[in-house]
C-alpha atoms as a PDB file:
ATOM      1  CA  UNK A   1      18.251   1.971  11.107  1.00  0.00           C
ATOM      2  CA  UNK A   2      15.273   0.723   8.740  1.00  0.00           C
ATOM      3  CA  UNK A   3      12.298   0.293  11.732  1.00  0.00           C
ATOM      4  CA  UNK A   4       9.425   0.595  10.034  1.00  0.00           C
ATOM      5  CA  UNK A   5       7.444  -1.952   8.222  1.00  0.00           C
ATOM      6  CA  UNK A   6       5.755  -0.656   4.518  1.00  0.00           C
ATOM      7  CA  UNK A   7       3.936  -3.041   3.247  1.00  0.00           C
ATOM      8  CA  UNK A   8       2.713  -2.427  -0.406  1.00  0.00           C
ATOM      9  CA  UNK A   9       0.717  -4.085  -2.869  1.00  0.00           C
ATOM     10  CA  UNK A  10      -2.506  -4.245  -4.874  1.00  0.00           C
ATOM     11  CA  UNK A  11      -6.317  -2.949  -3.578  1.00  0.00           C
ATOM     12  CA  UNK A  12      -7.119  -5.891  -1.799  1.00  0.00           C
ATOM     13  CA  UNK A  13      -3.588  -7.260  -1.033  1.00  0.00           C
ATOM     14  CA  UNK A  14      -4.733  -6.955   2.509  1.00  0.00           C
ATOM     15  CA  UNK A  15      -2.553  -4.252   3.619  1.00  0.00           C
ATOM     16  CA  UNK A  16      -4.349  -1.974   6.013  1.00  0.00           C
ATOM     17  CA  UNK A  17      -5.894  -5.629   7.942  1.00  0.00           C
ATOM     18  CA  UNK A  18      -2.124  -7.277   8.180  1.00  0.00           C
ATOM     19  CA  UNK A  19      -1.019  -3.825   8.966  1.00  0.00           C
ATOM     20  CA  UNK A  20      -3.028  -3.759  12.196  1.00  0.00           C
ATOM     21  CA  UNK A  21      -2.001  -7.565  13.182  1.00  0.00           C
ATOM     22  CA  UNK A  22       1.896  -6.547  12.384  1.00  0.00           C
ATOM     23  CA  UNK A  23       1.472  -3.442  14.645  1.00  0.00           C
ATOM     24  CA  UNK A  24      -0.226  -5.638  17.381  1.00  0.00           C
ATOM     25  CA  UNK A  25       2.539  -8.567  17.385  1.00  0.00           C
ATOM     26  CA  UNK A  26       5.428  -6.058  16.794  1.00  0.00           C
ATOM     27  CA  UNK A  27       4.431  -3.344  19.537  1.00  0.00           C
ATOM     28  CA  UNK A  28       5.161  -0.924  16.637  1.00  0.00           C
ATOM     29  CA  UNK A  29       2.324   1.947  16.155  1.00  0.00           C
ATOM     30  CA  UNK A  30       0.348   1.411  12.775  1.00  0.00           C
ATOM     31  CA  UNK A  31      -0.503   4.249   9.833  1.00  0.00           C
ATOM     32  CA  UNK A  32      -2.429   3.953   6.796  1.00  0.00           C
ATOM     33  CA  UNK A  33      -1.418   6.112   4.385  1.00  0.00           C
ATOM     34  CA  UNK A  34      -4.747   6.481   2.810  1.00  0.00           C
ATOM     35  CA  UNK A  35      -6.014   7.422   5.844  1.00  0.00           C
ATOM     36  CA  UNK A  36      -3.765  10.328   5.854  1.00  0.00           C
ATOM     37  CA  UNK A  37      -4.232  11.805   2.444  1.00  0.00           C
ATOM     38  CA  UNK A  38      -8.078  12.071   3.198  1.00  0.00           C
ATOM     39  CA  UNK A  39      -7.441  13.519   6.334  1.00  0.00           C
ATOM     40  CA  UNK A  40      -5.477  16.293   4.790  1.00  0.00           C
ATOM     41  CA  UNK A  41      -7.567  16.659   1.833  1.00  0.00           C
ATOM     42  CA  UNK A  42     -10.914  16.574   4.194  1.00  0.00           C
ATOM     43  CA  UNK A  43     -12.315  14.063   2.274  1.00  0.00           C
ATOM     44  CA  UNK A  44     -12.622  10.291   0.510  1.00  0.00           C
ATOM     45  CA  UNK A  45     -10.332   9.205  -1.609  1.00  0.00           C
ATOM     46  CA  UNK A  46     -13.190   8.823  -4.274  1.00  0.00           C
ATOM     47  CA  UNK A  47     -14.207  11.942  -3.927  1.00  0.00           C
ATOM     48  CA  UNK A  48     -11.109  13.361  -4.382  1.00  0.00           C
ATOM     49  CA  UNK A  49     -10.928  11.388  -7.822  1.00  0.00           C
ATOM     50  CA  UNK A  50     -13.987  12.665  -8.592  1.00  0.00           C
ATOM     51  CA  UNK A  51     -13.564  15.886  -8.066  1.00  0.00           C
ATOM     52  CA  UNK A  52      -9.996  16.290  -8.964  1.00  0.00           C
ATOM     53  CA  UNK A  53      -8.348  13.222 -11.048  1.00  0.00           C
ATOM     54  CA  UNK A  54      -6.071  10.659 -10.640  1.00  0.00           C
ATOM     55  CA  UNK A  55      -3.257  12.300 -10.775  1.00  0.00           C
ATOM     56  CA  UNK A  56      -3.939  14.818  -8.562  1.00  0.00           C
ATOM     57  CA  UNK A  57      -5.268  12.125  -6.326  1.00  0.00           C
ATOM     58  CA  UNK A  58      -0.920  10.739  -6.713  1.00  0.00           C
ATOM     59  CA  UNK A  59       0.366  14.505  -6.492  1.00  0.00           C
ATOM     60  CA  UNK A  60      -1.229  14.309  -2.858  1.00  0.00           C
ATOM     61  CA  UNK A  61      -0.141  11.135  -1.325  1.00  0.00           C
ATOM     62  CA  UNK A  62       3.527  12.046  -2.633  1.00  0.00           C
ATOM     63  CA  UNK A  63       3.149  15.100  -0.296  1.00  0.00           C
ATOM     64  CA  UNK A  64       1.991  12.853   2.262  1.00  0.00           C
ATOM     65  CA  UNK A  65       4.709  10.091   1.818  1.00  0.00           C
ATOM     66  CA  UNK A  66       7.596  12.760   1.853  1.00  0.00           C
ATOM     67  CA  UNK A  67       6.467  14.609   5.022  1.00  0.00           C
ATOM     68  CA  UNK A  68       6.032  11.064   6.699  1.00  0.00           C
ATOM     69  CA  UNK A  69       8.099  11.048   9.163  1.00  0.00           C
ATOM     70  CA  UNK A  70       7.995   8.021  11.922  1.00  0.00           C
ATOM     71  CA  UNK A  71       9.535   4.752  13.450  1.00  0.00           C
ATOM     72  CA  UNK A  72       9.215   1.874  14.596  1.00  0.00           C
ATOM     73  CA  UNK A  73       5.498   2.220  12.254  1.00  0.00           C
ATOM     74  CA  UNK A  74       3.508  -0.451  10.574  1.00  0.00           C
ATOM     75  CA  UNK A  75       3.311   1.519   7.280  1.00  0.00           C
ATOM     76  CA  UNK A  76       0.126   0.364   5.108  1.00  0.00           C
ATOM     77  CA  UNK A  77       0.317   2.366   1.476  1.00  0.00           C
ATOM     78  CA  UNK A  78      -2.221   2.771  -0.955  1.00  0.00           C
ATOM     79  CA  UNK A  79      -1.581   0.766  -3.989  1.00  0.00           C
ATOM     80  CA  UNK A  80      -0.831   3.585  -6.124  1.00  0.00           C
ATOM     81  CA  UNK A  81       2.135   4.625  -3.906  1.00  0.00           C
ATOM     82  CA  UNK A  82       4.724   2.849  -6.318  1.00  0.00           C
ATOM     83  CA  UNK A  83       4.504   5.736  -9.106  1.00  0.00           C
ATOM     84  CA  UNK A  84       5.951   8.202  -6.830  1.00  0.00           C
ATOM     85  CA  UNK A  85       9.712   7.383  -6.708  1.00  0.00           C
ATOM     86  CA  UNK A  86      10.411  10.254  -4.648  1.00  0.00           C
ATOM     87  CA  UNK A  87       7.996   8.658  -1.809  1.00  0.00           C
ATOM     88  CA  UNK A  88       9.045   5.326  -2.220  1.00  0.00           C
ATOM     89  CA  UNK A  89      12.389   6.056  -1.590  1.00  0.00           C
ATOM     90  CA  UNK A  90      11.823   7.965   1.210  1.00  0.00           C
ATOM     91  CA  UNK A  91       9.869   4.946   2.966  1.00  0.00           C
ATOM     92  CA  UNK A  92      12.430   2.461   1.931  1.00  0.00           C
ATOM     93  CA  UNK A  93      15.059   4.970   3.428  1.00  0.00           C
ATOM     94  CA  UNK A  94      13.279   4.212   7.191  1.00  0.00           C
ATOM     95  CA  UNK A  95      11.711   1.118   6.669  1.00  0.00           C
ATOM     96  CA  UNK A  96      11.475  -2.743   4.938  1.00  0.00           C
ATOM     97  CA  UNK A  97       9.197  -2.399   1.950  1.00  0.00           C
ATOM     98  CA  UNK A  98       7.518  -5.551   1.833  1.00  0.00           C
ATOM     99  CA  UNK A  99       5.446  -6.475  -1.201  1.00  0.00           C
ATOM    100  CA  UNK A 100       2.204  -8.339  -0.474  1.00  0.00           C
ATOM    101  CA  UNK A 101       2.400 -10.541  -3.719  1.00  0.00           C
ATOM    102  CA  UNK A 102      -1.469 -11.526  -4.283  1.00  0.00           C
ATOM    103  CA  UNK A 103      -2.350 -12.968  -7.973  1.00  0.00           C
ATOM    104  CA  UNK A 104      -4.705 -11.342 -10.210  1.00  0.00           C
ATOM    105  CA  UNK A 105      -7.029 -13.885  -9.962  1.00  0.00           C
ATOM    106  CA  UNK A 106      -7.007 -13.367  -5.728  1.00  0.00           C
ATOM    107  CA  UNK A 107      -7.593  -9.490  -6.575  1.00  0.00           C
ATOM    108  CA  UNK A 108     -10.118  -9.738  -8.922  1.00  0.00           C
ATOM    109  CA  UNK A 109     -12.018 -12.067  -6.297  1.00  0.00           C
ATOM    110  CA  UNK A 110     -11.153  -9.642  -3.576  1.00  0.00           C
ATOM    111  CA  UNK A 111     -12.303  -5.863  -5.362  1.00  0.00           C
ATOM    112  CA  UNK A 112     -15.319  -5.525  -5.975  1.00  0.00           C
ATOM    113  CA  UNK A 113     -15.812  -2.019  -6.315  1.00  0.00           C
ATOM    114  CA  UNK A 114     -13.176  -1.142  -8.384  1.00  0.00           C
ATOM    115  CA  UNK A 115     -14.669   1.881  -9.853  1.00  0.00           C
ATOM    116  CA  UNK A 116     -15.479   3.360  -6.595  1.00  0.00           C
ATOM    117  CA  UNK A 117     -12.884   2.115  -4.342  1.00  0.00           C
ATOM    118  CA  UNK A 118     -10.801   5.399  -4.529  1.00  0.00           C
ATOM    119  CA  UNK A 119      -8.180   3.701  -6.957  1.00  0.00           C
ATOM    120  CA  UNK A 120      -5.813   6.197  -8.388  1.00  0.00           C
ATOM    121  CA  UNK A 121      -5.557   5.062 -11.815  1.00  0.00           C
ATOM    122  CA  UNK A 122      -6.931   6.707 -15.361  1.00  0.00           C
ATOM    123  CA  UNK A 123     -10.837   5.934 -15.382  1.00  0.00           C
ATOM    124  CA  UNK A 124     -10.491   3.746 -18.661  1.00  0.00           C
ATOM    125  CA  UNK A 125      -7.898   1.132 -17.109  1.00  0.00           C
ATOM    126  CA  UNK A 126      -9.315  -2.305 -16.020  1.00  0.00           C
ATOM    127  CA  UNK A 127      -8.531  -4.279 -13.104  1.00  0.00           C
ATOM    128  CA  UNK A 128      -6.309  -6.427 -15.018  1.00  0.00           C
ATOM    129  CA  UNK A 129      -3.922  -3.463 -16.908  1.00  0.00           C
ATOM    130  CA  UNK A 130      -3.705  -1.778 -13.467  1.00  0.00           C
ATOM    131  CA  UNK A 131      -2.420  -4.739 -12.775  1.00  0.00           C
ATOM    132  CA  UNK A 132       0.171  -5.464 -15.340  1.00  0.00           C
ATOM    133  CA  UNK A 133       0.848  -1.734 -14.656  1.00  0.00           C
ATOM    134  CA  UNK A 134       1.679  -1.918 -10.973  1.00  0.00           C
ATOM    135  CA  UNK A 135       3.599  -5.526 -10.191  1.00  0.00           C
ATOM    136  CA  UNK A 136       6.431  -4.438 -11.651  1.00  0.00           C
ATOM    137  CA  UNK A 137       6.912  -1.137 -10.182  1.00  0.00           C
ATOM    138  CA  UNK A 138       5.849  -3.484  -6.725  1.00  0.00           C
ATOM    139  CA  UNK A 139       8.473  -5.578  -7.787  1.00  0.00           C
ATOM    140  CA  UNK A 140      11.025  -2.908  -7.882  1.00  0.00           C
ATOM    141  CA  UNK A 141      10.914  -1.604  -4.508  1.00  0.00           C
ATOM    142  CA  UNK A 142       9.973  -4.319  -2.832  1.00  0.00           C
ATOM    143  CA  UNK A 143      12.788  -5.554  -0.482  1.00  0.00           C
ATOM    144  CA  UNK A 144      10.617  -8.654   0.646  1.00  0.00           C
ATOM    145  CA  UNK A 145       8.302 -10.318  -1.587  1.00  0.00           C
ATOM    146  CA  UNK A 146       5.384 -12.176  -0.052  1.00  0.00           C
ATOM    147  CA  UNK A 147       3.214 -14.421  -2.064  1.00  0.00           C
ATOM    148  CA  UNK A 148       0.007 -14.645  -0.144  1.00  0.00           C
ATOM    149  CA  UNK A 149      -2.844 -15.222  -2.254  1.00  0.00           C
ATOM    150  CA  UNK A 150      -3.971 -18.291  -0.161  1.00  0.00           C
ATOM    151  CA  UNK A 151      -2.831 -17.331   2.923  1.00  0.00           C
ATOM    152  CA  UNK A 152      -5.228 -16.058   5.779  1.00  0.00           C
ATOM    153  CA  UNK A 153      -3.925 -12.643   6.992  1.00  0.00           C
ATOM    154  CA  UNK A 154      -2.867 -14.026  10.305  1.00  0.00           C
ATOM    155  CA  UNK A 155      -0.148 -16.662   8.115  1.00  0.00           C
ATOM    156  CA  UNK A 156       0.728 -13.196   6.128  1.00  0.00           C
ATOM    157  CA  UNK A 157       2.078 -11.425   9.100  1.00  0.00           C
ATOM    158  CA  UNK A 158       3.694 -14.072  10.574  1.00  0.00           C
ATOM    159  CA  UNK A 159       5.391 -14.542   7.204  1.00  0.00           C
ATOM    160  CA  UNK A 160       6.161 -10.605   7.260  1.00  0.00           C
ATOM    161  CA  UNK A 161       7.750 -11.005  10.640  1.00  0.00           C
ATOM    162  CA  UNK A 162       9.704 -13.976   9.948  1.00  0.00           C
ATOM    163  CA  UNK A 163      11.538 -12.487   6.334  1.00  0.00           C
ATOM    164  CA  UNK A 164      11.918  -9.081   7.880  1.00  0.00           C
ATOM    165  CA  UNK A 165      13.529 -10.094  11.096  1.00  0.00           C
ATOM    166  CA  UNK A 166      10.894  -7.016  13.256  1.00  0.00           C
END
């Protein structure tokens, strides 16, 4: 049985703060994956792009995502977790992947340190091909789309809760 929430989108989707109110009004414990891949590596997630790439950056939060093994979680992922198919399956295997649809406009409003925010993405992309790059692959796994640009985070987890049935 799929217990877990996974809620995915772009940096500044809001993932990690609805996470937290999910886990709250659910009861269910609450994980951010990006939290996890810089407690294994022992450091930020910029540093780790600085030090090491983007892609290595993505080779370590598939590691993370496929030894991830919980339920009944509030999942938050980092943004980039879509170009690992391996992981993504493996979350939507044990949990509702829930897509926090936020326009590019919203984003663009919402990052402001995109170039030191610890985005895994090749250092000559902009905000807006990151973008174009990403929604669809969102799109793809996404088992519950939720389009909450103008929505305050508490109206995003009630929405969560209410098309996900947890």
């Amino acid at each position: 049985m799929k217990t877990n929430i996974v809620l995915t989108g772009m940096p500044g989707a809001g993932k990690s703060t609805v996470g937290v109110l999910l886990a709250k009004i659910t009861a269910k414990e609450f994980i951010d994956t990006d939290i996890l891949i810089q407690t294994r590596a022992g450091k930020p997630l910029q540093t780790i792009l600085d030090e090491s790439g983007y892609l290595n950056l993505r080779r370590i939060e598939e590691s993370v995502l496929l030894t991830l093994a919980v339920t009944d979680h509030v999942i938050a992922t980092g943004g980039s977790v879509v170009y690992s198919d391996a992981g993504m399956r493996h979350l939507s295997g044990h949990g509702t992947v829930v897509f926090l649809d936020v326009p590019l406009d919203e984003v663009r409003r919402r990052v402001h340190d995109f170039s030191t925010r610890g985005i895994a993405c090749d250092p000559a992309m902009t905000l807006d091909d990151l973008y174009a790059e990403r929604r669809p692959l969102y799109l793809r796994y996404a088992d519950i789309i939720i389009p909450c640009g103008a929505m305050t985070h508490d109206a995003v987890a009630a929405a969560v809760i209410a098309a996900s049935g947890h």
